[in-house]
Protein backbone atom coordinates (compact mmCIF):
# COMPACT_ATOMS: atom_id res chain seq x y z
CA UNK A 1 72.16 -53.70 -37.62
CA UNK A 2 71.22 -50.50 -35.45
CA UNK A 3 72.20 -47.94 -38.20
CA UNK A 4 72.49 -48.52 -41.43
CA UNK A 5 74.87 -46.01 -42.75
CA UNK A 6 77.79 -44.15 -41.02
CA UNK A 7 76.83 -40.97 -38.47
CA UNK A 8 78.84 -37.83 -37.98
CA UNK A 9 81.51 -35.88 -39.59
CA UNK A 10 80.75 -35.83 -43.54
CA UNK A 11 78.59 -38.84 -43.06
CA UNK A 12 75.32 -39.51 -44.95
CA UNK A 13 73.58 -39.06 -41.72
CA UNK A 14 70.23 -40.38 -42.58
CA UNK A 15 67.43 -39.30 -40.04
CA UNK A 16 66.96 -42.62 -38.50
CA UNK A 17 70.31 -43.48 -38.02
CA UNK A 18 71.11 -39.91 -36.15
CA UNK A 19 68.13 -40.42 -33.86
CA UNK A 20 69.25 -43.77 -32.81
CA UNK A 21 72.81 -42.37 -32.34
CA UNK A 22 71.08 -39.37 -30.23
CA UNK A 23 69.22 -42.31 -28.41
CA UNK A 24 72.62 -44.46 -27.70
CA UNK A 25 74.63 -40.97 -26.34
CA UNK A 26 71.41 -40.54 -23.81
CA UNK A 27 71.83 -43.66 -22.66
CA UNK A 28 75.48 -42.67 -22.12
CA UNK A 29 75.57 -39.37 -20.19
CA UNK A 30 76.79 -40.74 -16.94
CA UNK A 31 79.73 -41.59 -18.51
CA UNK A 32 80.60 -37.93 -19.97
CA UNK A 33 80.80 -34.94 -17.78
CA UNK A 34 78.17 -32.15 -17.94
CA UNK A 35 76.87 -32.78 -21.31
CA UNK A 36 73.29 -32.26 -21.70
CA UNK A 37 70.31 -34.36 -22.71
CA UNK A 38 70.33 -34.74 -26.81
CA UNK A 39 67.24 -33.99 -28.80
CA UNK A 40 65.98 -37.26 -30.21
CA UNK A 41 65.55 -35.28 -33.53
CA UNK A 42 67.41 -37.10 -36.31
CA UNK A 43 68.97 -33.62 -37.07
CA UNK A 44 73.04 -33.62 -36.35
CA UNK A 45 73.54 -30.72 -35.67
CA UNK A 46 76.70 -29.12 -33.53
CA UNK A 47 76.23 -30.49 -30.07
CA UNK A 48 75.32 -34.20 -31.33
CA UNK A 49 78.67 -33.69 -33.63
CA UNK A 50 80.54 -32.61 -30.17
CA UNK A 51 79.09 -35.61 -27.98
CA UNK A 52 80.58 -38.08 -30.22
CA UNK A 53 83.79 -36.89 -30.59
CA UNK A 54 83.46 -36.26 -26.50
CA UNK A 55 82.46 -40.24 -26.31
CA UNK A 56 84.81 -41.38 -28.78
CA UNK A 57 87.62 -39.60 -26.78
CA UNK A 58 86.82 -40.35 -23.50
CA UNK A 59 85.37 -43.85 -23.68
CA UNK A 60 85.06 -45.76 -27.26
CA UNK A 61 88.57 -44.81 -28.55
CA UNK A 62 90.33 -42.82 -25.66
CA UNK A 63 92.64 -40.00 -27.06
CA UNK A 64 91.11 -40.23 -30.73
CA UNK A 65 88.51 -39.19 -32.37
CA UNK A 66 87.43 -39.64 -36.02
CA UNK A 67 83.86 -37.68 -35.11
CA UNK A 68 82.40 -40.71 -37.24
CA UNK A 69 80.07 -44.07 -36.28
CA UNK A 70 80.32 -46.43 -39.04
CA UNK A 71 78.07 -49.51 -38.72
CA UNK A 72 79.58 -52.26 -36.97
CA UNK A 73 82.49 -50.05 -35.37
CA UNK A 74 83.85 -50.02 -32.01
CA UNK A 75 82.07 -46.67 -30.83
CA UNK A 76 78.46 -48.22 -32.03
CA UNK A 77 79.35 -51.43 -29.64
CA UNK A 78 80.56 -49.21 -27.09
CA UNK A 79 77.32 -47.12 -27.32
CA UNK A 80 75.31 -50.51 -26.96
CA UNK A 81 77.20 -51.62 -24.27
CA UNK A 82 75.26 -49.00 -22.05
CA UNK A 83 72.11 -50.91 -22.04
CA UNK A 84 73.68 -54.22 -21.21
CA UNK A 85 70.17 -55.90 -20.73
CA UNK A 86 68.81 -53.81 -18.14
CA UNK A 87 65.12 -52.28 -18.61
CA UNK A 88 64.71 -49.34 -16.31
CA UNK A 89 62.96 -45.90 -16.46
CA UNK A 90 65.81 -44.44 -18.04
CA UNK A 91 66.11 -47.10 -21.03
CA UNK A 92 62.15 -46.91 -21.14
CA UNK A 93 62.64 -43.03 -21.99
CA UNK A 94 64.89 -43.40 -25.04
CA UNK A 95 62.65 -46.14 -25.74
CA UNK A 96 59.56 -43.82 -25.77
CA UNK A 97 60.81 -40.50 -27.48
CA UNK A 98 58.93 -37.51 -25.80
CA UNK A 99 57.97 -39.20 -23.06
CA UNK A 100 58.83 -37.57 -19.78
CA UNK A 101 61.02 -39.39 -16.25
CA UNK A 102 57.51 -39.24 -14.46
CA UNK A 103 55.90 -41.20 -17.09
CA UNK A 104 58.92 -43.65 -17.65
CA UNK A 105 59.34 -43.85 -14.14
CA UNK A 106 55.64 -45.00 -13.55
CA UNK A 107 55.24 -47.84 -16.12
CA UNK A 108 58.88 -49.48 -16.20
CA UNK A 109 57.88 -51.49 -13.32
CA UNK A 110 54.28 -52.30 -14.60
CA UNK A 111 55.62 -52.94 -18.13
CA UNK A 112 58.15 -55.60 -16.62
CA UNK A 113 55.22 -57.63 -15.07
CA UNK A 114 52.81 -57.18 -17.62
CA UNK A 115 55.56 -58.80 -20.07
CA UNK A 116 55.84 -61.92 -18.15
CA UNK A 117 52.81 -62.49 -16.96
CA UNK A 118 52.04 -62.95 -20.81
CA UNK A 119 54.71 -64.40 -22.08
CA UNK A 120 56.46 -61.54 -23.76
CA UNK A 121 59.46 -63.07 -22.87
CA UNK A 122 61.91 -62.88 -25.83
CA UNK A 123 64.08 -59.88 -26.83
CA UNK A 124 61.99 -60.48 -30.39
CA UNK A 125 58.68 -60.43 -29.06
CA UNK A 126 59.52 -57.11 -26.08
CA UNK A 127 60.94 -55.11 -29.04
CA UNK A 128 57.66 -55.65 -31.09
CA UNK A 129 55.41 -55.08 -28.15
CA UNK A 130 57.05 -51.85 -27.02
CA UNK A 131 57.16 -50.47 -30.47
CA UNK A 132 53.58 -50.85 -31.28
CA UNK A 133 52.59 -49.94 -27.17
CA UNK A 134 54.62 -46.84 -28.02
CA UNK A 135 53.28 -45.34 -31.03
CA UNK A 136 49.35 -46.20 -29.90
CA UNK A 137 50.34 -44.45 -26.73
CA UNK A 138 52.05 -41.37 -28.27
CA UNK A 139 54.85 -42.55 -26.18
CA UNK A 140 53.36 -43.56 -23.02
CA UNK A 141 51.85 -39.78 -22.97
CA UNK A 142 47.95 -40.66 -23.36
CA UNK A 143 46.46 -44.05 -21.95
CA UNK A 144 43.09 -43.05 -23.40
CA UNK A 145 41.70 -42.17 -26.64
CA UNK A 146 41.32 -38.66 -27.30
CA UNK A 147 38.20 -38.85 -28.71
CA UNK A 148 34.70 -38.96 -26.69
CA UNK A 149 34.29 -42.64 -28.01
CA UNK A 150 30.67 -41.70 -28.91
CA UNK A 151 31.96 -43.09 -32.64
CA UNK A 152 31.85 -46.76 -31.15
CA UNK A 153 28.42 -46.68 -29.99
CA UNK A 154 25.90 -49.48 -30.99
CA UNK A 155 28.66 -51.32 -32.78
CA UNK A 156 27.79 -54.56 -32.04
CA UNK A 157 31.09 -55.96 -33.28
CA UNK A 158 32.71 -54.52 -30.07
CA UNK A 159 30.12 -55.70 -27.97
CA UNK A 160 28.69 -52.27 -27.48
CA UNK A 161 25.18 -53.15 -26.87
CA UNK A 162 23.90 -50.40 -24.18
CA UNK A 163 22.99 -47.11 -23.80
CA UNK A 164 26.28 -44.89 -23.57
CA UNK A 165 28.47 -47.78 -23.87
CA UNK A 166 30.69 -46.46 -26.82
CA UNK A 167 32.27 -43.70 -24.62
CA UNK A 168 32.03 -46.13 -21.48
CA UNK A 169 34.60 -48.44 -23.56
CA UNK A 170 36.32 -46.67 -25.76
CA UNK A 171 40.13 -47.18 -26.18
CA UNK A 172 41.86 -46.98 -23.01
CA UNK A 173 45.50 -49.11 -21.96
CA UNK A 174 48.61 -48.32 -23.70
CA UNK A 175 47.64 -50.35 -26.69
CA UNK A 176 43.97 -49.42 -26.36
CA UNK A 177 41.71 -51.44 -26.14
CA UNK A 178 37.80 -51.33 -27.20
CA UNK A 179 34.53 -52.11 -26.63
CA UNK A 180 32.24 -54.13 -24.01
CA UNK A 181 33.19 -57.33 -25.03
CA UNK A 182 37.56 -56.74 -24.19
CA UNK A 183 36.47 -55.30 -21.22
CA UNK A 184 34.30 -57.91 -20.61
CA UNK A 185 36.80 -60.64 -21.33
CA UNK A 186 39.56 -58.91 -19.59
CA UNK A 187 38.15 -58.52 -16.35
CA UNK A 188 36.91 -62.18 -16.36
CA UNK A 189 40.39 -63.19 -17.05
CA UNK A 190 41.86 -61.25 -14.32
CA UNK A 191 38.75 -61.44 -11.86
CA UNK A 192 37.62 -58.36 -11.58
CA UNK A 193 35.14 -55.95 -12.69
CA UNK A 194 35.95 -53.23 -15.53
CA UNK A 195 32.80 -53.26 -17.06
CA UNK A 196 30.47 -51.28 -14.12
CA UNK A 197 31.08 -47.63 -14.04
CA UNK A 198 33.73 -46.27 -12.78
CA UNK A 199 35.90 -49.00 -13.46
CA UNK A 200 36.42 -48.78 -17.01
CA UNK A 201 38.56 -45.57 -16.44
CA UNK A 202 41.23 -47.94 -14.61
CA UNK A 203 42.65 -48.94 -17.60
CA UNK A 204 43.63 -45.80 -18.07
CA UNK A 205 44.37 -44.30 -13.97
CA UNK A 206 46.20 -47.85 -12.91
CA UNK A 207 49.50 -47.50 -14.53
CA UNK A 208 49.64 -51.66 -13.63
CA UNK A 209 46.25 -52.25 -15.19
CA UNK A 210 46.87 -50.29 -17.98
CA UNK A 211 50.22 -51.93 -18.58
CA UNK A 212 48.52 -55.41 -17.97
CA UNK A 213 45.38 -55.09 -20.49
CA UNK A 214 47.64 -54.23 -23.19
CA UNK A 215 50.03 -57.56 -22.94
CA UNK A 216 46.73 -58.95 -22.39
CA UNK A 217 45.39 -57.96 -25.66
CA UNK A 218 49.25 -58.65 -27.47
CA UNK A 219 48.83 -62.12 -25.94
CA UNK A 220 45.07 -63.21 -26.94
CA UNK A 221 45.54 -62.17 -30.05
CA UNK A 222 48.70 -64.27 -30.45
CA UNK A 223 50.92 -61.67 -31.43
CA UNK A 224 53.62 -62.97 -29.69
CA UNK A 225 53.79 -65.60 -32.30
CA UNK A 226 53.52 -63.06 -35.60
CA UNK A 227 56.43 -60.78 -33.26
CA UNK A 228 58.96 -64.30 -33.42
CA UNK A 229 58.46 -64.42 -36.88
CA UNK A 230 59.45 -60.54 -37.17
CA UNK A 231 56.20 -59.42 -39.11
CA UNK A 232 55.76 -55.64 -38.79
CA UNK A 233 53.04 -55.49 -40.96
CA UNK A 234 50.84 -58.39 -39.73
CA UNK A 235 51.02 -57.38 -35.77
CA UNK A 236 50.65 -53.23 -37.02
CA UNK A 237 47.13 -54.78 -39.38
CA UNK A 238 46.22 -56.50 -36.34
CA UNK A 239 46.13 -54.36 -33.95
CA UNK A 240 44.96 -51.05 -36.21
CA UNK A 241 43.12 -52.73 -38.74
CA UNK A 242 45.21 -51.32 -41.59
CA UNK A 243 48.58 -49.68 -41.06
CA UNK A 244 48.15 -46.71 -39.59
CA UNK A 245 51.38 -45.34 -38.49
CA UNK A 246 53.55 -47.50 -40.15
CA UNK A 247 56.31 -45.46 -40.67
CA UNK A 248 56.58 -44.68 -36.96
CA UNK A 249 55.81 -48.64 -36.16
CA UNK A 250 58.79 -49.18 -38.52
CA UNK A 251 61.49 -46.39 -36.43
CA UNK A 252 60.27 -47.28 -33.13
CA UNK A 253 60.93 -51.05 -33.66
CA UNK A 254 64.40 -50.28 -35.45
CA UNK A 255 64.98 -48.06 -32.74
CA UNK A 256 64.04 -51.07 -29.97
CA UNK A 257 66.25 -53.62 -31.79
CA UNK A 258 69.14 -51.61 -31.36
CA UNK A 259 68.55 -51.53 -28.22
CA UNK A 260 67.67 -54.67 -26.46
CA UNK A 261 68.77 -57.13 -28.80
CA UNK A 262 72.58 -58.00 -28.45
């Protein structure tokens, strides 16, 4: 279910629920006539009120318009109908709240390939994967840690065994990956070399590569299996090592289901 109590008018209007709504009307624009983008914000405030009623008039229920969503109603199905299976820069936006068309535009292609090449290849296991890609990657907005990555050197558990190499392999990819020995394995996977300086930093230039390492790491660390059996919490310990971020795991994914899964 994408929301689970009734949006608008009245409503309870519970923050989740209004930012998937905001999400769904996005999606929608083309159909309405000079309405502007909606603030993901989970706040429905008087323009949000106005764009449903607008929708519902024009398109869900033309000539009426209760100013209301209820789960399972016509307007919600009519909302959904908008994605109708297609993954594109503009789905991959409302997908990745503050995210910006430049950055959408530049990894909806890469994200595509880097699902099939491993196997992330069921609406189950994309909606996982994009959920936890887009809350380690601040919505596609950084594609390396912030931090210097001096904080991984000499661990030996990530393979970090040189001079330097903490910063040379810190967490870089949209689900970022760390340490010597990913690198290491990566490249030898692939055939090529992100271990010798520069190349480490194209995990983080090469929109493709950094698309590709992270359904890389999803895959070798069979998460695609955990993601068919719908466990939040074992893919988000994982990946973080705890759960980090849950909360945000938790929207994102809600927010994914809704919309790519019919």
């Amino acid at each position: 279910m994408c929301i689970s109590q009734s949006v608008g008018l009245n409503a309870p209007n519970m923050c989740d629920d209004v930012t998937l709504i905001q999400a769904l009307l996005n999606l929608n624009l083309s159909l309405l006539q000079g309405v502007p983008f909606l603030a993901e914000d989970g706040v429905l405030g008087p323009h949000s009120q106005a764009v449903i009623q607008q929708f519902q008039s024009l398109v869900a229920t033309p000539g009426a318009a209760s100013g209301v969503i209820d789960p399972g109603s016509v307007t919600l199905t009519a909302l959904r109908a908008a994605v109708n299976g297609q993954f594109d820069p503009n789905l991959l936006q409302i997908l990745m709240p503050l995210s910006s068309q430049d950055q959408a535009g530049s990894f909806a292609g890469p994200l595509v390939a880097a699902m099939k090449t491993n196997q992330i290849n069921t609406p189950l296991r994309q909606v996982h994967f994009l959920a936890q890609l887009g809350h380690e990657s601040g919505s596609l907005r950084y594609t390396a840690e912030l931090a210097s990555g001096a904080a991984y050197e000499g661990r030996i558990d990530l393979g970090n065994t040189q001079p330097g190499d903490g910063p040379r392999f810190k967490g870089r990819g949209l689900i970022q990956i760390t340490g010597r020995t990913n690198y290491t394995n990566y490249g030898s996977d692939r055939g090529q070399d992100y271990v010798t300086d520069p190349n480490p930093n194209l995990l983080a230039t090469d929109p493709n590569i950094a698309a590709d390492c992270s359904s890389w790491f999803w895959a070798t660390r069979h998460l695609n299996e955990l993601a068919d059996n719908d466990l939040l919490l074992a893919i988000t310990q994982r990946i973080n090592g705890g759960t980090n971020g849950l909360d945000d795991r938790t929207s994102r994914l809600k927010l994914a289901k809704c919309l790519l899964i019919p």
